[in-house]
C-alpha atoms as a PDB file:
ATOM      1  CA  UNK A   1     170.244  78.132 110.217  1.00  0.00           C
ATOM      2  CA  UNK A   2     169.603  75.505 107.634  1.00  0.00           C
ATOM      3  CA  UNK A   3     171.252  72.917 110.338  1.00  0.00           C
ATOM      4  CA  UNK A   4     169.084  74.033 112.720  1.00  0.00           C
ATOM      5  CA  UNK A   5     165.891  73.334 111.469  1.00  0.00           C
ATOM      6  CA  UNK A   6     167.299  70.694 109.853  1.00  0.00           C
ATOM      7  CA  UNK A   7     167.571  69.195 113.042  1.00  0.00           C
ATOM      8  CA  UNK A   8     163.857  70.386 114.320  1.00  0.00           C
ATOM      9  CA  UNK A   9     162.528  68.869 111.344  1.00  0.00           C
ATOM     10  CA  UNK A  10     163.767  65.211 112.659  1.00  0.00           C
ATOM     11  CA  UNK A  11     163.068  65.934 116.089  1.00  0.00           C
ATOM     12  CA  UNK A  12     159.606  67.067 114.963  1.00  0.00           C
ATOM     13  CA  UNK A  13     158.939  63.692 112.970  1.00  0.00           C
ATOM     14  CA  UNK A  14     160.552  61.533 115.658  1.00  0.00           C
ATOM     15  CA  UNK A  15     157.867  63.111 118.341  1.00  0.00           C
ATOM     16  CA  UNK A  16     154.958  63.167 115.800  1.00  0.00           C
ATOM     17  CA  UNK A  17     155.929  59.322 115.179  1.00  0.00           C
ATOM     18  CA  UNK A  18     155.512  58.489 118.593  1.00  0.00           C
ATOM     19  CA  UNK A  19     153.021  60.707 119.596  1.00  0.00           C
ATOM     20  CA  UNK A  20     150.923  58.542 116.461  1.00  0.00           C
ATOM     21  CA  UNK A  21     151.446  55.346 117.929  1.00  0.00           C
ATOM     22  CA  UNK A  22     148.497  53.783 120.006  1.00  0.00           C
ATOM     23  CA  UNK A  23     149.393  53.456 123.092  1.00  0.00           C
ATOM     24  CA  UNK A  24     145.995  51.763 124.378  1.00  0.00           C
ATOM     25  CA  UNK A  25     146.767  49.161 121.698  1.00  0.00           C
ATOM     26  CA  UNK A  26     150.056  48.644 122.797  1.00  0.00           C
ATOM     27  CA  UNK A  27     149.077  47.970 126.372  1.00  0.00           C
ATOM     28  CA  UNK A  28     145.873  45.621 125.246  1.00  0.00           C
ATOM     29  CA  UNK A  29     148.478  44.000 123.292  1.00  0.00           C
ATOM     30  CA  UNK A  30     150.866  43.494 126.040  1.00  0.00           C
ATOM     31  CA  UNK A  31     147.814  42.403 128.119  1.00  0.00           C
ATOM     32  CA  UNK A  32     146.419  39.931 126.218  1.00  0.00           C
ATOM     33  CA  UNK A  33     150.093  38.315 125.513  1.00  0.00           C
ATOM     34  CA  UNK A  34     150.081  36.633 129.121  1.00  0.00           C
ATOM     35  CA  UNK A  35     145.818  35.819 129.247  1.00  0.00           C
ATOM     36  CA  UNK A  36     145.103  32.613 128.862  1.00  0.00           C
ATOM     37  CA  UNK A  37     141.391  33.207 128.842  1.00  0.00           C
ATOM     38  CA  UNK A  38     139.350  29.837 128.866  1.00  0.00           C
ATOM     39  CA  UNK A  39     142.914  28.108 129.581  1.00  0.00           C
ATOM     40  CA  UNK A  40     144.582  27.136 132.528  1.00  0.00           C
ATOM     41  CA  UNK A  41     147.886  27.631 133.196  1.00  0.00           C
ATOM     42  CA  UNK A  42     150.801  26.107 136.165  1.00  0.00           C
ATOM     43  CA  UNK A  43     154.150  26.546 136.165  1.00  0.00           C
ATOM     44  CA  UNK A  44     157.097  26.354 138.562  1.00  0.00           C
ATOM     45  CA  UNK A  45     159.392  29.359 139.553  1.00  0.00           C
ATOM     46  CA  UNK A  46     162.798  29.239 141.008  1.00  0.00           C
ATOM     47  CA  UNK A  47     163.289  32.755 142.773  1.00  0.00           C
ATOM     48  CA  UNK A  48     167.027  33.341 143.585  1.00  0.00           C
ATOM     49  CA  UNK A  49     167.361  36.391 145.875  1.00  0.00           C
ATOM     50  CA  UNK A  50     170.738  38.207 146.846  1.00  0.00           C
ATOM     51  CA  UNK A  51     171.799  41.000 148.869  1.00  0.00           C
ATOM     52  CA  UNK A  52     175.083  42.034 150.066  1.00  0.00           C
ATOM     53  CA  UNK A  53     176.820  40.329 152.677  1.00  0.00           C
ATOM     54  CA  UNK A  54     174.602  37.282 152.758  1.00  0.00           C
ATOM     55  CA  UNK A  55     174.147  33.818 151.068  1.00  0.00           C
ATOM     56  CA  UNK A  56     171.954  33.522 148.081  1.00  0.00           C
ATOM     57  CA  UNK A  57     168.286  32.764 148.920  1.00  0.00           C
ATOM     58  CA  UNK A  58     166.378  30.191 147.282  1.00  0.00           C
ATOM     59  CA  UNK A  59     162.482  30.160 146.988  1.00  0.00           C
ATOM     60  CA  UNK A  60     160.679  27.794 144.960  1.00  0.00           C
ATOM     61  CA  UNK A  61     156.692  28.254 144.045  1.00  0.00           C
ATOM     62  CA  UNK A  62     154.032  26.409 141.856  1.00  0.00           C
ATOM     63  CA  UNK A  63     151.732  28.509 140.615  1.00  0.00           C
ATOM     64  CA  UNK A  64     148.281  27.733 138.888  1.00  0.00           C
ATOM     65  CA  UNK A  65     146.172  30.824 137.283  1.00  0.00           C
ATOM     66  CA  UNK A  66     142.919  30.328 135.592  1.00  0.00           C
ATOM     67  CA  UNK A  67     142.522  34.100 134.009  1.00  0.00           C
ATOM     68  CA  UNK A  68     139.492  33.687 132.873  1.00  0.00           C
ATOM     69  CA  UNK A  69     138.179  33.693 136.368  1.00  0.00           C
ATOM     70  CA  UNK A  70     140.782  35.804 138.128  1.00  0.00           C
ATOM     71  CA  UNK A  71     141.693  33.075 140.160  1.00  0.00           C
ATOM     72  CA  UNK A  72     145.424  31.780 140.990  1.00  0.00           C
ATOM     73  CA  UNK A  73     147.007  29.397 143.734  1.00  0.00           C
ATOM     74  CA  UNK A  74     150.330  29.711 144.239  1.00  0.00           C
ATOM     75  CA  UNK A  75     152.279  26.855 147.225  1.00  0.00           C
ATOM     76  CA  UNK A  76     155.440  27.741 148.520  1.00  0.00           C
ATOM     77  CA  UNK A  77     157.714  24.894 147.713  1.00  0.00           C
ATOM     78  CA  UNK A  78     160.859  25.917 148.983  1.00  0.00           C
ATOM     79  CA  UNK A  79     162.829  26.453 151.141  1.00  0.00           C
ATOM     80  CA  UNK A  80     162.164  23.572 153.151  1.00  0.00           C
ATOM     81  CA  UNK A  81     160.845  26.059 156.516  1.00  0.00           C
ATOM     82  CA  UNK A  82     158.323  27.721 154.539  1.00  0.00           C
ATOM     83  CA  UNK A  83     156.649  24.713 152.546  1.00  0.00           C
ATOM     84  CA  UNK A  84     153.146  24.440 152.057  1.00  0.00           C
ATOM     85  CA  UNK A  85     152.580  28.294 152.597  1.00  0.00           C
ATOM     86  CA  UNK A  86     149.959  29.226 150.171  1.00  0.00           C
ATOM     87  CA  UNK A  87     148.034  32.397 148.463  1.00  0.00           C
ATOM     88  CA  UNK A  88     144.939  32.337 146.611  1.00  0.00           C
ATOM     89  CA  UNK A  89     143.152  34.850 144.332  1.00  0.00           C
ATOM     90  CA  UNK A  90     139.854  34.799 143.283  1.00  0.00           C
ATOM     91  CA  UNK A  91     138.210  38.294 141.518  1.00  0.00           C
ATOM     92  CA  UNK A  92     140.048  40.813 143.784  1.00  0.00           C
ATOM     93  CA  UNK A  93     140.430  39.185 147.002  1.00  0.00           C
ATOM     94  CA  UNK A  94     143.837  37.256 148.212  1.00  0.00           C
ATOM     95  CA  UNK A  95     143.948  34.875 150.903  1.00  0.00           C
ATOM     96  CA  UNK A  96     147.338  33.732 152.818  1.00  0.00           C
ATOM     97  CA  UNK A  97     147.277  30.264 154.352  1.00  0.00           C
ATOM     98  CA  UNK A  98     150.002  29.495 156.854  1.00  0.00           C
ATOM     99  CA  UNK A  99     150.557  25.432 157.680  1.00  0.00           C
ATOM    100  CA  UNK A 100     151.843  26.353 161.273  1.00  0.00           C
ATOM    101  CA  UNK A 101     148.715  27.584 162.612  1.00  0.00           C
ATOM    102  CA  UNK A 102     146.330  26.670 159.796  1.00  0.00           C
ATOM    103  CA  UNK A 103     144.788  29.480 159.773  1.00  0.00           C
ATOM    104  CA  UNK A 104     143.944  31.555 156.174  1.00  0.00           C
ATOM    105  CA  UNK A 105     144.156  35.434 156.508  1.00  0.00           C
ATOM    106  CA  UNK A 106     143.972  38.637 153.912  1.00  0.00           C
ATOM    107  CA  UNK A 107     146.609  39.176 152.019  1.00  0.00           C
ATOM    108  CA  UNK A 108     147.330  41.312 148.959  1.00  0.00           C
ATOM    109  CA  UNK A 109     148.897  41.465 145.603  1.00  0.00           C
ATOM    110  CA  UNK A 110     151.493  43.737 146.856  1.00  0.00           C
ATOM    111  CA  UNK A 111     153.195  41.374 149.223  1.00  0.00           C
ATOM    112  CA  UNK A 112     156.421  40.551 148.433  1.00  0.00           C
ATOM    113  CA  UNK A 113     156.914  36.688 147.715  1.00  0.00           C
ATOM    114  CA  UNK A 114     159.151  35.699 150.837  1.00  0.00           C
ATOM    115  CA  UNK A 115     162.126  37.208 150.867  1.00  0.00           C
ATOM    116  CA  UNK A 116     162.356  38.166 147.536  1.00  0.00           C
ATOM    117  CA  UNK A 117     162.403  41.255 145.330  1.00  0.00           C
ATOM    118  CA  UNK A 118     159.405  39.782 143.382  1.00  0.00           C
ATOM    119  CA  UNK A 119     155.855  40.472 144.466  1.00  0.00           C
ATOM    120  CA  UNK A 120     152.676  38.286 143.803  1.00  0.00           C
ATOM    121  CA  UNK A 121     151.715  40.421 141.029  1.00  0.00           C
ATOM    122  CA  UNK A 122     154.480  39.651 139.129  1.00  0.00           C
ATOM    123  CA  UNK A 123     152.979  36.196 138.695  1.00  0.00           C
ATOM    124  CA  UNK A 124     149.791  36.931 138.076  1.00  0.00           C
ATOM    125  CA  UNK A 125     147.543  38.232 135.020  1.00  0.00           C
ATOM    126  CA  UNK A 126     148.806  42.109 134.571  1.00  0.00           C
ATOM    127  CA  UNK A 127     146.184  44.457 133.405  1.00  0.00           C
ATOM    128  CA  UNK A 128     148.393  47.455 132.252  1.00  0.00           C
ATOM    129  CA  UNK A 129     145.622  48.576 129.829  1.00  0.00           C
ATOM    130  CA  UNK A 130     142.872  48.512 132.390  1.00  0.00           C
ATOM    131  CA  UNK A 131     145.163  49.724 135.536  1.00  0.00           C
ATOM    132  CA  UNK A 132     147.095  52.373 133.987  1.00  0.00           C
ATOM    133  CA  UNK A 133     146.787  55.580 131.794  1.00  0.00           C
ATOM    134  CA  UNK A 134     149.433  56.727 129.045  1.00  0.00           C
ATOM    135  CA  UNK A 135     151.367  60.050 130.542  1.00  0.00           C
ATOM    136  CA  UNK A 136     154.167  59.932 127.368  1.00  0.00           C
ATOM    137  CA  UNK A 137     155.249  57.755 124.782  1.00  0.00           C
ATOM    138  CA  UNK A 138     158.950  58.834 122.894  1.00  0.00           C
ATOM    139  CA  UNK A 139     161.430  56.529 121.322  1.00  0.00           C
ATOM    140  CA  UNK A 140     164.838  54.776 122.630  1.00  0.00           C
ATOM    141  CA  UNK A 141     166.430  52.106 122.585  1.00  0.00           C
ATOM    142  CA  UNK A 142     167.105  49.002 124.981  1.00  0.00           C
ATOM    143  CA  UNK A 143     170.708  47.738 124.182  1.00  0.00           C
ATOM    144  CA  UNK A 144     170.526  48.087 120.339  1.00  0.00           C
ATOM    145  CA  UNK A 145     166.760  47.275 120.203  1.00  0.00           C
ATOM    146  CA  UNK A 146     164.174  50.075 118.749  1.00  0.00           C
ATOM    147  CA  UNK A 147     161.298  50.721 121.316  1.00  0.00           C
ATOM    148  CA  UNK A 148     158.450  52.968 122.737  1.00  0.00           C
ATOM    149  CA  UNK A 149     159.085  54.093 126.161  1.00  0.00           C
ATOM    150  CA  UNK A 150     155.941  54.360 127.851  1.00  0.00           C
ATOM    151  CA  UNK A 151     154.876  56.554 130.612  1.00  0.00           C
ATOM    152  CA  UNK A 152     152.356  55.081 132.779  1.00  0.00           C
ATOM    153  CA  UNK A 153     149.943  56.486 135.764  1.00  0.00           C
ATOM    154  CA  UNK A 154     148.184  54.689 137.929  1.00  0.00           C
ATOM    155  CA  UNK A 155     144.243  54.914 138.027  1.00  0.00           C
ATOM    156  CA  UNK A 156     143.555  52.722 140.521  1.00  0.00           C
ATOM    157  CA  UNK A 157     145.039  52.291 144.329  1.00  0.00           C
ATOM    158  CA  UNK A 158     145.016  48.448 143.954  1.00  0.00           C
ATOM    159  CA  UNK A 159     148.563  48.652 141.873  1.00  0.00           C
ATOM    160  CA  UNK A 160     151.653  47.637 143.527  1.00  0.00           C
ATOM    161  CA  UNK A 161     153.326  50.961 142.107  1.00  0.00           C
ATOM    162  CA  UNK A 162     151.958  54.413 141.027  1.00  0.00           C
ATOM    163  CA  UNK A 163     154.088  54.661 138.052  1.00  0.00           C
ATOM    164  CA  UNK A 164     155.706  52.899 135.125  1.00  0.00           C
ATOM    165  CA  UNK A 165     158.345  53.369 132.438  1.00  0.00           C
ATOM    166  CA  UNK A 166     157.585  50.156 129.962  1.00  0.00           C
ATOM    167  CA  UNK A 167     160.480  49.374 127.420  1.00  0.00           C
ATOM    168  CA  UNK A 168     158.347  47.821 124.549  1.00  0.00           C
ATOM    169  CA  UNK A 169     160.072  45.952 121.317  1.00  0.00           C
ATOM    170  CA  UNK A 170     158.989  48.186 117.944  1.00  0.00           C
ATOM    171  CA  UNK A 171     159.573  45.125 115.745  1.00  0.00           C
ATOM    172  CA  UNK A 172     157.076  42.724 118.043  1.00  0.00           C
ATOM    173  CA  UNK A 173     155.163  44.241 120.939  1.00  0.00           C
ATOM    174  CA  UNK A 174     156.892  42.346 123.785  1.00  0.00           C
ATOM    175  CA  UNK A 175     158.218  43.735 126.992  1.00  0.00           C
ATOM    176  CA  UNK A 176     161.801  44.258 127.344  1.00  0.00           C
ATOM    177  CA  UNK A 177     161.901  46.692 130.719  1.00  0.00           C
ATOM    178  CA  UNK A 178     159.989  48.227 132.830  1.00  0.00           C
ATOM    179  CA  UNK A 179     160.545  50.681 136.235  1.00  0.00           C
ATOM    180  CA  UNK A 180     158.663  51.242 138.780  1.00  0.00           C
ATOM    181  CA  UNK A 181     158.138  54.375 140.785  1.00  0.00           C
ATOM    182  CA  UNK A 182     156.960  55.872 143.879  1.00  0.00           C
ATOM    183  CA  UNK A 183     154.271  59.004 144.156  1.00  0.00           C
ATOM    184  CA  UNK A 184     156.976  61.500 143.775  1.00  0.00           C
ATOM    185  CA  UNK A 185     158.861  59.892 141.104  1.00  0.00           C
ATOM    186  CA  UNK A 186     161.782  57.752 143.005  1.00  0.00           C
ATOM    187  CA  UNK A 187     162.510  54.777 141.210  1.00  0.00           C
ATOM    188  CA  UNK A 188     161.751  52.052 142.964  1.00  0.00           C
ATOM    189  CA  UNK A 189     162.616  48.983 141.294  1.00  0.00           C
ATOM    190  CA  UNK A 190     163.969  48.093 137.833  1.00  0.00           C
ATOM    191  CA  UNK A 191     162.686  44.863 136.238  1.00  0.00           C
ATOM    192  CA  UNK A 192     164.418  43.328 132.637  1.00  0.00           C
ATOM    193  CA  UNK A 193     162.687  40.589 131.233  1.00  0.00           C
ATOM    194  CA  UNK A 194     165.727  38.227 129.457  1.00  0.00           C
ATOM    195  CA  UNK A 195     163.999  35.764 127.377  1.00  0.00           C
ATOM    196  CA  UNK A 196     160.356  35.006 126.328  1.00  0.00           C
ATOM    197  CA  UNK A 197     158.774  31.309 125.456  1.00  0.00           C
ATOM    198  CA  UNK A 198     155.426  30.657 123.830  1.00  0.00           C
ATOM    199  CA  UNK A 199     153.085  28.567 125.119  1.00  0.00           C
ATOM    200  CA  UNK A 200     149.240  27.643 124.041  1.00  0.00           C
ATOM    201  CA  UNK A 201     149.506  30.800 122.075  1.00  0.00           C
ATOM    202  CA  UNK A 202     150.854  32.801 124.414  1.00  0.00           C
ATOM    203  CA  UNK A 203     154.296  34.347 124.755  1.00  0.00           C
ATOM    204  CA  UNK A 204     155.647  34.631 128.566  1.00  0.00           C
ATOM    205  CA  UNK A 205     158.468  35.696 130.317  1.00  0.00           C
ATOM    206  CA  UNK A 206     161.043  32.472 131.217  1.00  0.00           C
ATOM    207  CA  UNK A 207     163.835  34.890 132.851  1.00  0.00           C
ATOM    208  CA  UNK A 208     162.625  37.839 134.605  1.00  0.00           C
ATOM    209  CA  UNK A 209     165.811  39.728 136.710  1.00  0.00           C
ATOM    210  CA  UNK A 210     164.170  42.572 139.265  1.00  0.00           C
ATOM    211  CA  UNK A 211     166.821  45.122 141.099  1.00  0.00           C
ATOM    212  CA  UNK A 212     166.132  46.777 144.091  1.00  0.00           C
ATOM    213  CA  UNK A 213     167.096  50.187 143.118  1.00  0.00           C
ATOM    214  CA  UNK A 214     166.635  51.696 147.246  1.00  0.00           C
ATOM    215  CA  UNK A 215     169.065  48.653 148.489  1.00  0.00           C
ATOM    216  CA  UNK A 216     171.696  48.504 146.385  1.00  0.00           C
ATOM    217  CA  UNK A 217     172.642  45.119 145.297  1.00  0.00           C
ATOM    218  CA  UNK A 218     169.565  43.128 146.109  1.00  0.00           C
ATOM    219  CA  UNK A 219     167.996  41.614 143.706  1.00  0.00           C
ATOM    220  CA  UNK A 220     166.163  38.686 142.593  1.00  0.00           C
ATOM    221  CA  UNK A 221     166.047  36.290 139.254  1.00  0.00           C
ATOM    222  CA  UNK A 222     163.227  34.722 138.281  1.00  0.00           C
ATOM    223  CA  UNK A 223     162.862  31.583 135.888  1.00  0.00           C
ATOM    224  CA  UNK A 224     159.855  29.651 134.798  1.00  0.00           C
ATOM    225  CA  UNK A 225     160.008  25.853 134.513  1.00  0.00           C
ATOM    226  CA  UNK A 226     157.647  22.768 133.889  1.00  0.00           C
ATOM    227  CA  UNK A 227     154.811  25.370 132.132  1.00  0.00           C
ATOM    228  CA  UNK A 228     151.520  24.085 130.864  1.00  0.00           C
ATOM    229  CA  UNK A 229     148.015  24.925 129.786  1.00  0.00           C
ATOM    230  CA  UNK A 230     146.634  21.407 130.868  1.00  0.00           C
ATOM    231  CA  UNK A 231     143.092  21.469 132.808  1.00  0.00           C
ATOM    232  CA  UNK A 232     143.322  22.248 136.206  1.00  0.00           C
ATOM    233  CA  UNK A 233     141.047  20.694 138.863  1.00  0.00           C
ATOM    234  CA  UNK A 234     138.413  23.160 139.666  1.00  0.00           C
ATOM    235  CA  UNK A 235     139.049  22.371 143.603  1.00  0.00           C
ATOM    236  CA  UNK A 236     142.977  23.280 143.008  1.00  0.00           C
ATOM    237  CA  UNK A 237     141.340  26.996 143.502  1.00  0.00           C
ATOM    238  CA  UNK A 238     139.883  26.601 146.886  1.00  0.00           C
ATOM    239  CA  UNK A 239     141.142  27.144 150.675  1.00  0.00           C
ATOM    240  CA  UNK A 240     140.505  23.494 151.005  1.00  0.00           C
ATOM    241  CA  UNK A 241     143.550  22.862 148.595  1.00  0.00           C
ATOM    242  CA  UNK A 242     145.672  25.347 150.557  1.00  0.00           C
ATOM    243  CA  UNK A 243     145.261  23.562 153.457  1.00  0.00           C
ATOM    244  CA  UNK A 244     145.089  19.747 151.576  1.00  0.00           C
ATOM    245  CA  UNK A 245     148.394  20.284 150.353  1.00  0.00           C
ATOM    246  CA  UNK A 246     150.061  21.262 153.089  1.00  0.00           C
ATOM    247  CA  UNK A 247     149.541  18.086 154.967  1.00  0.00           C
END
């Protein structure tokens, strides 16, 4: 009897600890560790996609974000067949510009980026805090690293996913993992972020590896080169650069 409640006792303080932690601040706080506010920022990703059966997959994007206007361009790089492709974001509207037939249509920050497992809103400015609403919080572990495992719902319809189970560090609120889920609960996707880097006071993601949990061995890795908060040219966020650049 005495082991028994014993044991309730911890379980008890275990839930009340995470039940007491703020999860709003945790979110703001994971938020406001990729917003660059009043700075620009560019970097270069190298996607490498596989699936089973076929040759690895290349895809190679420069991406410029200005947060503090919503606004990103992203040009397709490579492969060589797709170059000059183009999005662009500015408040909630996203615009795809194909070379071929130079012509700019909707698009969305649900598409997937090529072929890829990784979708435009992996690149851009998340908004977990603003997007999402706490549905748990308990403890765990990722590997041997303490963290809160958050349960997220989506309030809004413009989300790529409905869910979210976030893997956050206890010892410094970065994100380690995070899955995605359907509606009724099917996990969709799993996403580990391997290493961080800090830049202009910022700390982002260099390595992010995203599994396709409904196809089994697709995936994709992501990695982040040649980043920089330099000033960007205000034109670089126009439909007229899309189509410049392409040329």
């Amino acid at each position: 009897m005495k082991r028994l409640l014993l044991s309730l006792t911890v379980l008890l303080a275990a839930a009340g600890a995470a039940f007491g932690q703020d999860v709003d601040r945790i979110l703001k706080d994971l938020d406001a560790l990729g917003d660059f506010g009043t700075q620009d920022f560019s970097a270069v990703y190298t996607i490498v996609s596989a699936k089973p059966g076929e040759k690895e997959s290349v895809t190679s994007v420069q991406l410029f974000r200005r947060d503090v206007k919503k606004q990103f361009t992203m040009i397709i790089l490579e492969p060589e067949v797709n170059k000059g492709q183009g999005y662009l974001r500015e408040q909630d509207n996203v615009w795809f510009y194909d070379p071929t037939s130079r012509k700019t249509s909707f698009s969305s920050l649900k598409e997937n980026i090529q072929d890829s497992e990784a979708r435009n809103s992996d690149l851009n400015l998340r908004g977990f805090a603003v997007d999402y609403e706490s549905a748990g919080v308990r403890e765990g572990t990722v590997g041997s690293v303490p963290v809160w495992i958050i349960e997220l719902k989506a309030k809004t319809d413009e989300v790529s996913y409905e869910r979210l189970t976030l893997y956050v560090a206890k010892n410094q609120t970065v994100l380690l993992k995070e899955e995605a889920y359907s509606v009724s609960g099917r996990l969709m996707r799993t996403t580990v972020y391997g290493r961080y880097v800090r830049l202009g006071g910022k700390q982002l993601p260099s390595q992010i590896i995203i599994v396709d949990e409904l196809n089994p061995g697709e995936r994709s890795v992501l990695t982040m080169t040649q980043q920089s908060v330099a000033r960007i040219p205000d034109d670089v966020f126009t439909k007229a650069y899309l189509e410049r650049t392409s040329r």
